[in-house]
N, C-alpha and C. Protein backbone atom coordinates (compact mmCIF):
# COMPACT_ATOMS: atom_id res chain seq x y z
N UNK A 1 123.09 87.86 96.50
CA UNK A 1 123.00 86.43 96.66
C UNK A 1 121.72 86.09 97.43
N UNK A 2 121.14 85.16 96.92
CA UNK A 2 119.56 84.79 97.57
C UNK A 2 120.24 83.65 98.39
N UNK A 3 119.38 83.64 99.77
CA UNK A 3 119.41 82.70 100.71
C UNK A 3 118.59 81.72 100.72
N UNK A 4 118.53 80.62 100.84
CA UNK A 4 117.13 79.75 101.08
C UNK A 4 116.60 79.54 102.14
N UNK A 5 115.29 79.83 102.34
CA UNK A 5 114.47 80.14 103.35
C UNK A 5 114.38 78.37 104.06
N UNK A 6 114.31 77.82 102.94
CA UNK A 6 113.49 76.40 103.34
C UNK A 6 113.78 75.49 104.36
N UNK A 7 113.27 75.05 105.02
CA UNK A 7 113.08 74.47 107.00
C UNK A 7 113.23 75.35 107.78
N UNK A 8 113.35 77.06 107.68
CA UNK A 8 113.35 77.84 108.78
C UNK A 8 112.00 78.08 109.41
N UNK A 9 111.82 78.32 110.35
CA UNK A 9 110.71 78.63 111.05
C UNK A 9 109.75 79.93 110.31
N UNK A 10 108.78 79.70 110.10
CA UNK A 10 108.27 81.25 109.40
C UNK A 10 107.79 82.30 110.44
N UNK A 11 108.42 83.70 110.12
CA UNK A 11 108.02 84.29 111.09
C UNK A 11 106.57 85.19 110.98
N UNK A 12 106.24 86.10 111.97
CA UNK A 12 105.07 86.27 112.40
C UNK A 12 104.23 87.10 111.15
N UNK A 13 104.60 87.76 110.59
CA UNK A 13 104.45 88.40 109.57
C UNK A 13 103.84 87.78 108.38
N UNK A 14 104.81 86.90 107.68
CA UNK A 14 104.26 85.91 106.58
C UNK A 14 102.82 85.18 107.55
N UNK A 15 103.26 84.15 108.28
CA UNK A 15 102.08 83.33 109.11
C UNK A 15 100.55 84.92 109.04
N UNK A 16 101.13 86.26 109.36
CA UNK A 16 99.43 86.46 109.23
C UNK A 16 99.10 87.10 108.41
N UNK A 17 99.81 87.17 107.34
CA UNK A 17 99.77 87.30 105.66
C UNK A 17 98.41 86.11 105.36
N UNK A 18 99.21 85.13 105.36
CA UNK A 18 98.77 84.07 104.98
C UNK A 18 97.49 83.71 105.84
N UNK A 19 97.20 84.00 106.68
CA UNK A 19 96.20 83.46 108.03
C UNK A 19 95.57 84.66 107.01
N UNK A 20 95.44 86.06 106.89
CA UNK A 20 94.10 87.20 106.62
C UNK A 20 93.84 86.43 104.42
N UNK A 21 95.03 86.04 103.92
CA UNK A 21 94.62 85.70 102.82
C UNK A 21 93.70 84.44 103.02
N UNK A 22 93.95 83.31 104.26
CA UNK A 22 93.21 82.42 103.82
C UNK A 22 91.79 82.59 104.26
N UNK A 23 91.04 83.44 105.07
CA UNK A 23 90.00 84.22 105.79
C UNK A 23 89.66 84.24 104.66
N UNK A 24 90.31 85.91 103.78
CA UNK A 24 89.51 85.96 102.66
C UNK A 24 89.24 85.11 101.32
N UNK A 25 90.18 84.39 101.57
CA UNK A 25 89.66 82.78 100.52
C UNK A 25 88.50 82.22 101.15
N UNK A 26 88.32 81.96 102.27
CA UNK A 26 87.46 80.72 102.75
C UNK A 26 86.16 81.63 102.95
N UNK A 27 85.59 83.07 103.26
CA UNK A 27 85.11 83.43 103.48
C UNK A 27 84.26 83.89 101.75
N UNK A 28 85.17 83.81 101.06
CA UNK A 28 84.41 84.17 99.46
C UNK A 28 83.98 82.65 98.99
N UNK A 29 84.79 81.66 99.29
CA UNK A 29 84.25 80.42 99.21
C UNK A 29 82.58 79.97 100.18
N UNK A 30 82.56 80.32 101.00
CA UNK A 30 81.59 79.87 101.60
C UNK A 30 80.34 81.18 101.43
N UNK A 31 80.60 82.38 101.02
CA UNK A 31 79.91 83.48 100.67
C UNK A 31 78.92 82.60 98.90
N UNK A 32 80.23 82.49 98.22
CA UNK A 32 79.83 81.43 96.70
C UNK A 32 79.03 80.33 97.10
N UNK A 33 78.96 79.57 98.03
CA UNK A 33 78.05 78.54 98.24
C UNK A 33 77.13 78.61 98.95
N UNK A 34 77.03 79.46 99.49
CA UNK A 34 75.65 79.98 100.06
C UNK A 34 74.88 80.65 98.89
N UNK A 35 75.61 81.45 98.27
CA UNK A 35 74.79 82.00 96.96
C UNK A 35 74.40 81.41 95.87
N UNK A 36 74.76 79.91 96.07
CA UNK A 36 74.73 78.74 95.12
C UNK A 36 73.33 78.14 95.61
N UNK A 37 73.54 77.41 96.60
CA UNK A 37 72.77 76.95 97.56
C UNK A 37 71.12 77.87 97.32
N UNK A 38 71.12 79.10 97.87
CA UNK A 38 70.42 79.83 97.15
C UNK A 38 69.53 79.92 95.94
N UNK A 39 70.31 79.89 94.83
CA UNK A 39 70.00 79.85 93.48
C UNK A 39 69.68 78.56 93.62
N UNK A 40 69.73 77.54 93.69
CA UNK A 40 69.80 76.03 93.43
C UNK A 40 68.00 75.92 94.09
N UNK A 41 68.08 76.28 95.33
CA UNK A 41 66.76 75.48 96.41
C UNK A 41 65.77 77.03 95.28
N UNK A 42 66.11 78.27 95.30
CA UNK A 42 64.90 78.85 94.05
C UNK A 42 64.52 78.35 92.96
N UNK A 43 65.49 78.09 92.23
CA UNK A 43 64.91 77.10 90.85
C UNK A 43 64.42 75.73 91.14
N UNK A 44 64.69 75.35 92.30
CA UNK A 44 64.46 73.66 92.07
C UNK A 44 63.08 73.59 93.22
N UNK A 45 63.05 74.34 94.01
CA UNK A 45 62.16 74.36 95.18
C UNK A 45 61.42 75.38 95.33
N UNK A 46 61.27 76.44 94.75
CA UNK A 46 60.51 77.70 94.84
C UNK A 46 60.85 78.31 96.33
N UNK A 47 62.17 78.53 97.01
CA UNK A 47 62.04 79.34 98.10
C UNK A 47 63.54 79.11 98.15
N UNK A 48 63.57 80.34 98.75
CA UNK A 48 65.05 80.94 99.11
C UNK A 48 65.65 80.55 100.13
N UNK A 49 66.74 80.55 100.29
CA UNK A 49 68.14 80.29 101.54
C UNK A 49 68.80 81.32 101.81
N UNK A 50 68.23 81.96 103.30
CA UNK A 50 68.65 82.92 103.74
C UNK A 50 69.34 83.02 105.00
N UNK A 51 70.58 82.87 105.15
CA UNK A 51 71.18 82.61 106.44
C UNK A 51 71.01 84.53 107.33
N UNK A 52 70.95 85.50 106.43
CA UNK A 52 70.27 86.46 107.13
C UNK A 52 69.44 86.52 108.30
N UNK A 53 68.12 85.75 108.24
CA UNK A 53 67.37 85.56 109.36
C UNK A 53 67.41 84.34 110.30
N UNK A 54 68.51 83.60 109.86
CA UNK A 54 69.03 82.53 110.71
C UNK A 54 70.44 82.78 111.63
N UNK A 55 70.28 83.74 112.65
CA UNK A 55 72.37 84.30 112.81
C UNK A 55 72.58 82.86 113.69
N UNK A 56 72.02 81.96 114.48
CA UNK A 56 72.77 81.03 115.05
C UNK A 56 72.94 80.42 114.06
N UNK A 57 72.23 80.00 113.22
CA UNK A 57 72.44 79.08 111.83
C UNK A 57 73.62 79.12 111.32
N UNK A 58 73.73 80.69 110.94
CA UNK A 58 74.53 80.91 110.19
C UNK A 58 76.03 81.07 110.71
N UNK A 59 75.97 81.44 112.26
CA UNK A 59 77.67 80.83 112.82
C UNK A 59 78.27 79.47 113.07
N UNK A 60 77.37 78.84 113.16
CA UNK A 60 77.38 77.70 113.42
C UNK A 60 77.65 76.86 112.23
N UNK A 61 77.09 77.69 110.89
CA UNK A 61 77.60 76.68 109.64
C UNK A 61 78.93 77.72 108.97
N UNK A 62 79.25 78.86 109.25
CA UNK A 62 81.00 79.10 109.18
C UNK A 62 81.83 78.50 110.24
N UNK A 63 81.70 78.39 111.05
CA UNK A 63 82.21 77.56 112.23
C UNK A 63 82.90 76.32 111.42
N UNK A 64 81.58 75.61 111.31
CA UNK A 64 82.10 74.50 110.60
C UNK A 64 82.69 74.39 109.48
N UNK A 65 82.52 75.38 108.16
CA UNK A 65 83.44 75.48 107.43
C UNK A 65 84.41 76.05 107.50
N UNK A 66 84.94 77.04 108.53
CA UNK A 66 86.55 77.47 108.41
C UNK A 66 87.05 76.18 109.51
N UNK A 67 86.33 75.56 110.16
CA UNK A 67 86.89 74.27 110.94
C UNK A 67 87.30 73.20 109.96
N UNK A 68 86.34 72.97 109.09
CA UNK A 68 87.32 71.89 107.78
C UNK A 68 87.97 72.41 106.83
N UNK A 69 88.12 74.23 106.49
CA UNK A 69 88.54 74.86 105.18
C UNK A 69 90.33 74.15 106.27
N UNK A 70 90.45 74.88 107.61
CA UNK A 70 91.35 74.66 107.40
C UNK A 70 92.19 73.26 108.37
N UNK A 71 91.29 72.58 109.15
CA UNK A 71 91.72 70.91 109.53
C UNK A 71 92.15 70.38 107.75
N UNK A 72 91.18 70.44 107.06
CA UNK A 72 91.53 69.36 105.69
C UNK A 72 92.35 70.00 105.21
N UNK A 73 92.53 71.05 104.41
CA UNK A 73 93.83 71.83 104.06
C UNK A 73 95.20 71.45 104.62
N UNK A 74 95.46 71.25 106.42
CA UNK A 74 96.81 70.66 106.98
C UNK A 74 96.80 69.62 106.55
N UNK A 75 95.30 68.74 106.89
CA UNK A 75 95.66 67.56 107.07
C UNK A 75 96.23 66.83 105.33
N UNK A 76 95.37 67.24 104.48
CA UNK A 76 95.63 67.03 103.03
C UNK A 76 97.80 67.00 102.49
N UNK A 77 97.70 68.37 102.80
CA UNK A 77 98.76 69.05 102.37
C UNK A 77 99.57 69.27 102.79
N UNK A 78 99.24 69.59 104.60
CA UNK A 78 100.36 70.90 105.31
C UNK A 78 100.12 72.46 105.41
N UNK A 79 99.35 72.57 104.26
CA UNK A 79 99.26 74.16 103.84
C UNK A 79 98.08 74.60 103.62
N UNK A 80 97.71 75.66 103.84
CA UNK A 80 96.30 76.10 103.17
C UNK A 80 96.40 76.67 101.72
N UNK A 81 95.60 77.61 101.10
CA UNK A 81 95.96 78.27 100.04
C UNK A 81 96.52 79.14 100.41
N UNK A 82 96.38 80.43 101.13
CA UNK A 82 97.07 81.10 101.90
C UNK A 82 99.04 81.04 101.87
N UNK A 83 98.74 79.69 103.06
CA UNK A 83 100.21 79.56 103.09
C UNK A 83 100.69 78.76 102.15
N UNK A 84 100.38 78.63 101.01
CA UNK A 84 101.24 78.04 99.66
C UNK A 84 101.11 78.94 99.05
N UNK A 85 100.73 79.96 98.73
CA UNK A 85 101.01 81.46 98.24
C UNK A 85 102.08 82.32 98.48
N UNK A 86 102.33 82.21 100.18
CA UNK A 86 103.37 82.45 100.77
C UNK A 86 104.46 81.27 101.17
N UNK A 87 104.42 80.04 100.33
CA UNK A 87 105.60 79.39 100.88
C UNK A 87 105.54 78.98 102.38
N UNK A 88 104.63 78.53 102.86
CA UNK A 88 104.83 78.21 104.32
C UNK A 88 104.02 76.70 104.66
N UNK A 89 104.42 75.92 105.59
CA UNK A 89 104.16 74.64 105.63
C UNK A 89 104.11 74.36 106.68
N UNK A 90 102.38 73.50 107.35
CA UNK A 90 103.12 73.26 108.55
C UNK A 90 103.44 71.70 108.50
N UNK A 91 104.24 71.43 109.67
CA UNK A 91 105.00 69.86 109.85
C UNK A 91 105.05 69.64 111.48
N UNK A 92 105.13 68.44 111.42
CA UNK A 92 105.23 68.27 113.29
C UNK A 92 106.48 68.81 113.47
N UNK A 93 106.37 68.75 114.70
CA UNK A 93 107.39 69.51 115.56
C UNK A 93 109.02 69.08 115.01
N UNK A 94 108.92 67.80 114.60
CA UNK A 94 110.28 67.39 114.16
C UNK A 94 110.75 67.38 113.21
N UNK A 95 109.53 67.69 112.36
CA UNK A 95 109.77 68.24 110.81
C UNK A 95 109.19 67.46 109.79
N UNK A 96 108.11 66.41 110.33
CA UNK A 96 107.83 65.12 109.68
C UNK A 96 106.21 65.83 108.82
N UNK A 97 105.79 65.21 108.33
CA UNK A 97 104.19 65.26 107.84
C UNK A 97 102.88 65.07 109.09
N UNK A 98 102.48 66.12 109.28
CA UNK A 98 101.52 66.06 110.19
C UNK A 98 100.03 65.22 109.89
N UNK A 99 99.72 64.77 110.91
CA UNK A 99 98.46 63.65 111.04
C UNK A 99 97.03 64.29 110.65
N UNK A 100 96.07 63.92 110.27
CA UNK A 100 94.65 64.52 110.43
C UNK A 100 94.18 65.11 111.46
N UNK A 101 94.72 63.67 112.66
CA UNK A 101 94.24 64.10 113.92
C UNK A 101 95.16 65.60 114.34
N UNK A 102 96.31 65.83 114.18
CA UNK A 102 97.32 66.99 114.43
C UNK A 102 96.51 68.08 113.77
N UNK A 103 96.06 67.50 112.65
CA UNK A 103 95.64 68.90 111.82
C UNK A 103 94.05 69.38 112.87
N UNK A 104 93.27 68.49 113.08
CA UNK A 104 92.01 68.78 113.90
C UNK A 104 92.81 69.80 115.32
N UNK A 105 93.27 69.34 115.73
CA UNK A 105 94.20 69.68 117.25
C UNK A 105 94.37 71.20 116.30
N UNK A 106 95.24 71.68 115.60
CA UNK A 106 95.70 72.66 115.34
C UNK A 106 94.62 73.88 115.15
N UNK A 107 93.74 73.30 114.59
CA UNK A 107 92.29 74.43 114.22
C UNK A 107 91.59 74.56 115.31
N UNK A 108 91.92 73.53 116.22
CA UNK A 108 90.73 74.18 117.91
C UNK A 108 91.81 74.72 118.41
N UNK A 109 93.39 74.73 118.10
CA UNK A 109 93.94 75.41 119.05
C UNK A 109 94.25 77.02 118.48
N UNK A 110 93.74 77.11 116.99
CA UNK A 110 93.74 78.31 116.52
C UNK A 110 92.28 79.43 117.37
N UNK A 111 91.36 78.66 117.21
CA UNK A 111 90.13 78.77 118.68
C UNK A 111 90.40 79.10 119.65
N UNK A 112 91.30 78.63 120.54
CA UNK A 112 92.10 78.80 121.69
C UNK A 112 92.69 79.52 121.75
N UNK A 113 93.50 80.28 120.90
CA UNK A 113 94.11 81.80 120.84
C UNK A 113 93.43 82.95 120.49
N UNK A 114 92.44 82.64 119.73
CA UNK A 114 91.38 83.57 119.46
C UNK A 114 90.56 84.17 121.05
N UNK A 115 90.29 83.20 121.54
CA UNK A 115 89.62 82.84 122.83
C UNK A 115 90.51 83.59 124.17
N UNK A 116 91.63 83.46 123.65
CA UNK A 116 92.84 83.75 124.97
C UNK A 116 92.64 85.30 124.50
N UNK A 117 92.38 85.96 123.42
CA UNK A 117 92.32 87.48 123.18
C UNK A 117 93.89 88.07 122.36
N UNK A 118 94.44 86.77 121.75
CA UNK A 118 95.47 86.86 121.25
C UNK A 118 96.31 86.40 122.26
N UNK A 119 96.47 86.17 123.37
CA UNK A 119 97.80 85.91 123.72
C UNK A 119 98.64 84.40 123.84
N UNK A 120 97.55 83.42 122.72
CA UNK A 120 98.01 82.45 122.38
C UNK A 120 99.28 82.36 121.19
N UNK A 121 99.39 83.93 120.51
CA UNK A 121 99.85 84.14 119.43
C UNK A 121 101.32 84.08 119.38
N UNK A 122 101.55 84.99 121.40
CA UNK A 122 102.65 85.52 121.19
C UNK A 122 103.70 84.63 121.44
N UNK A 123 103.67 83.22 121.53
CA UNK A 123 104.98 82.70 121.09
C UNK A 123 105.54 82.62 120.01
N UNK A 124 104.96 83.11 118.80
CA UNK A 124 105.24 83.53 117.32
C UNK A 124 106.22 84.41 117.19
N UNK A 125 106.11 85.69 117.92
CA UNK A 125 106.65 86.76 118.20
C UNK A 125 107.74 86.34 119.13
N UNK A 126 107.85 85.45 120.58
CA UNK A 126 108.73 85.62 121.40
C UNK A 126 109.77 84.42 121.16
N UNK A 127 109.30 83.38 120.61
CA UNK A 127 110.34 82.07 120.96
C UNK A 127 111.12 81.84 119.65
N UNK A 128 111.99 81.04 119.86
CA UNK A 128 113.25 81.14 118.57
C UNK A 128 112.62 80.39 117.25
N UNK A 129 111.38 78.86 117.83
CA UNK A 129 111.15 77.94 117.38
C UNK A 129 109.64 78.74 116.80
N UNK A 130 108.66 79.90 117.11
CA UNK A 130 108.09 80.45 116.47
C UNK A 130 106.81 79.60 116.44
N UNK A 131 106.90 79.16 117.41
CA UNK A 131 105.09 78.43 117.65
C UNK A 131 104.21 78.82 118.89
N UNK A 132 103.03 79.10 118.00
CA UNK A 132 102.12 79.59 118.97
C UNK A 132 101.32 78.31 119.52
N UNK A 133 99.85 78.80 120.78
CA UNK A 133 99.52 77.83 121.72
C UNK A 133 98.75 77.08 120.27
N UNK A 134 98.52 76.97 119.39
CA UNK A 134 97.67 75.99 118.24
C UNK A 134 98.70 74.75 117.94
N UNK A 135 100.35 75.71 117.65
CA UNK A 135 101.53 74.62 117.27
C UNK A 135 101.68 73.61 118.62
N UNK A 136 101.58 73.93 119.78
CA UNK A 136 101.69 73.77 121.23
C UNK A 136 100.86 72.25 121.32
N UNK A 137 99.43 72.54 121.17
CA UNK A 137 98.58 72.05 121.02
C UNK A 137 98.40 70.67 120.55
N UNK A 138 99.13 71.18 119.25
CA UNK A 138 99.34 69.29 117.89
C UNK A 138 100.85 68.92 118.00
N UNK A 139 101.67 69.83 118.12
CA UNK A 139 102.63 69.43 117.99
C UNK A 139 103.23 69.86 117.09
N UNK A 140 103.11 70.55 116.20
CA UNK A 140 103.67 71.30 115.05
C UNK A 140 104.36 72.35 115.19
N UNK A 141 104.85 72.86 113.86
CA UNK A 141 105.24 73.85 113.17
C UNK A 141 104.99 74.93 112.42
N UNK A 142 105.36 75.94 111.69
CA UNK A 142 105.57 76.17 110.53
C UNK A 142 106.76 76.51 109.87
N UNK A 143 106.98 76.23 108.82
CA UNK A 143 108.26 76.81 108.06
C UNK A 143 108.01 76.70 106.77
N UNK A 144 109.10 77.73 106.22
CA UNK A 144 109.29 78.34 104.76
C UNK A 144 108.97 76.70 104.08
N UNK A 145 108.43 76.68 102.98
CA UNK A 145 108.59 75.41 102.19
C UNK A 145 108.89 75.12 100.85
N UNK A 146 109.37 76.64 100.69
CA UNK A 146 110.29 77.19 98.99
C UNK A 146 111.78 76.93 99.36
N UNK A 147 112.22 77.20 98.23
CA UNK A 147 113.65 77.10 98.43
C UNK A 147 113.87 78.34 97.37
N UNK A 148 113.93 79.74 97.99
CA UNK A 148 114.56 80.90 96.85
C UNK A 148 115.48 80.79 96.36
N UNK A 149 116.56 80.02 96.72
CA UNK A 149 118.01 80.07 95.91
C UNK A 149 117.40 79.21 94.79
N UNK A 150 116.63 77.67 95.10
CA UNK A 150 116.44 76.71 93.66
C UNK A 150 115.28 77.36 92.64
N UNK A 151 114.76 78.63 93.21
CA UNK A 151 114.07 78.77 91.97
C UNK A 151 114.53 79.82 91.48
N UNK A 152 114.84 80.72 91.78
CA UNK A 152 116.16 81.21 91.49
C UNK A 152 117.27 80.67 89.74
N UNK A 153 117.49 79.55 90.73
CA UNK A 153 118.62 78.59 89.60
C UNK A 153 117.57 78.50 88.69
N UNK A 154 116.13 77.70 88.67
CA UNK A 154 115.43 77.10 87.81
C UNK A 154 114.38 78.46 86.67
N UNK A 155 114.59 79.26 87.42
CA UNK A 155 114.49 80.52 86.56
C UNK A 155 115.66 81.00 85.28
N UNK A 156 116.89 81.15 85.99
CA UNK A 156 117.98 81.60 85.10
C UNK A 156 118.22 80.48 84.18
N UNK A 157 117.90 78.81 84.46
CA UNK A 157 118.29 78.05 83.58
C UNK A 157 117.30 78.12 82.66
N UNK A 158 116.06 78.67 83.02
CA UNK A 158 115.14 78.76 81.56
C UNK A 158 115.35 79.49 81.42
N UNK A 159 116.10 80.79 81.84
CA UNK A 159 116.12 81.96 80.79
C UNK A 159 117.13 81.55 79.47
N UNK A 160 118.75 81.02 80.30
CA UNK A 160 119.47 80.57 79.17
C UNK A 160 118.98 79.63 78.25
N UNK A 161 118.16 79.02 78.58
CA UNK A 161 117.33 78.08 77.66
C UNK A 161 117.06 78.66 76.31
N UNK A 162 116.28 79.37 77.19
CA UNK A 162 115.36 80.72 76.06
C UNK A 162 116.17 81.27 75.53
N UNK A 163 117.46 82.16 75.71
CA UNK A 163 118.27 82.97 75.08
C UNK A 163 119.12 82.21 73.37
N UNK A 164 118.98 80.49 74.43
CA UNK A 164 119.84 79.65 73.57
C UNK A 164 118.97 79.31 72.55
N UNK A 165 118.12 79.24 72.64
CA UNK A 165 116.68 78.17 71.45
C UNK A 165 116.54 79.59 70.56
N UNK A 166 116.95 81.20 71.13
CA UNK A 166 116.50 82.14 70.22
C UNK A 166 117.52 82.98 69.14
N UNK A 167 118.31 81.77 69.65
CA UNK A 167 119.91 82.54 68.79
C UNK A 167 119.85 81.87 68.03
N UNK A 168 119.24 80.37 68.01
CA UNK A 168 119.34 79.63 66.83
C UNK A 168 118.66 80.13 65.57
């Protein structure tokens, strides 16, 4: 019998599933537009874009894109790509749709645990409610945002679907 995950708190595991998948999303995304960027200013301008010999340049402009890959991602959705891969959502603390401004709060407070040397993390690991100092921070959450038992159902009813449309 499948359980449904959906409004439980997600635990630490999925959250850094989803946190190293969305790295390597945002990091091939912004790798592609630099190599765009690139190609674009050679054909159109005769000279290259090389964040190679620029390293403040060049932290300073991932900075800013994993700062909006993932503020706009909450603020949009709730979720990044990441955590809609894995079913996970965040929501304010009470379970409602989180704000822009919540979502900004959440990505400097992901900063802030980075910064602490991880030990912003470990209320993930220690508390029942499964929020670290970033959730602390905005006010949020995360939790499951599938429901395995309904897809589940919505699976087996297309299978009988299928079984039924093939007997005919």
């Amino acid at each position: 019998m499948t359980i449904g995950r959906q409004g439980n708190y997600a635990g630490a595991v999925s959250r850094l599933a989803a946190f190293a998948a969305d790295v390597g999303i945002s990091w091939g995304l912004f790798t592609a537009a630099v190599a765009l960027l690139s190609v674009a200013t050679q054909l159109f301008g005769g000279t290259t874009v090389s964040l190679t010999h620029h390293q403040i340049l060049a932290i300073i402009a991932v900075a800013i894109w994993e700062f909006l890959y993932f503020s706009y991602s909450w603020a949009v959705s709730g979720k990044t790509v990441g955590m809609a891969l894995l079913g996970l959502q965040v929501v304010t603390a009470e379970g409602g749709r989180m704000t822009a401004r919540q979502a900004a709060l959440r990505t400097l407070g992901l900063v802030l645990c980075f910064l602490t040397l991880g030990i912003g993390f470990l209320g993930i690991l220690f508390q029942r409610n499964r929020r670290g100092l970033q959730d602390f921070v905005a006010g949020t959450s995360v939790v499951y945002s599938w429901d395995a038992r309904a897809a589940r159902l919505r699976f087996m009813s297309h299978t009988e679907f299928s079984k039924q449309r093939d007997a005919k």
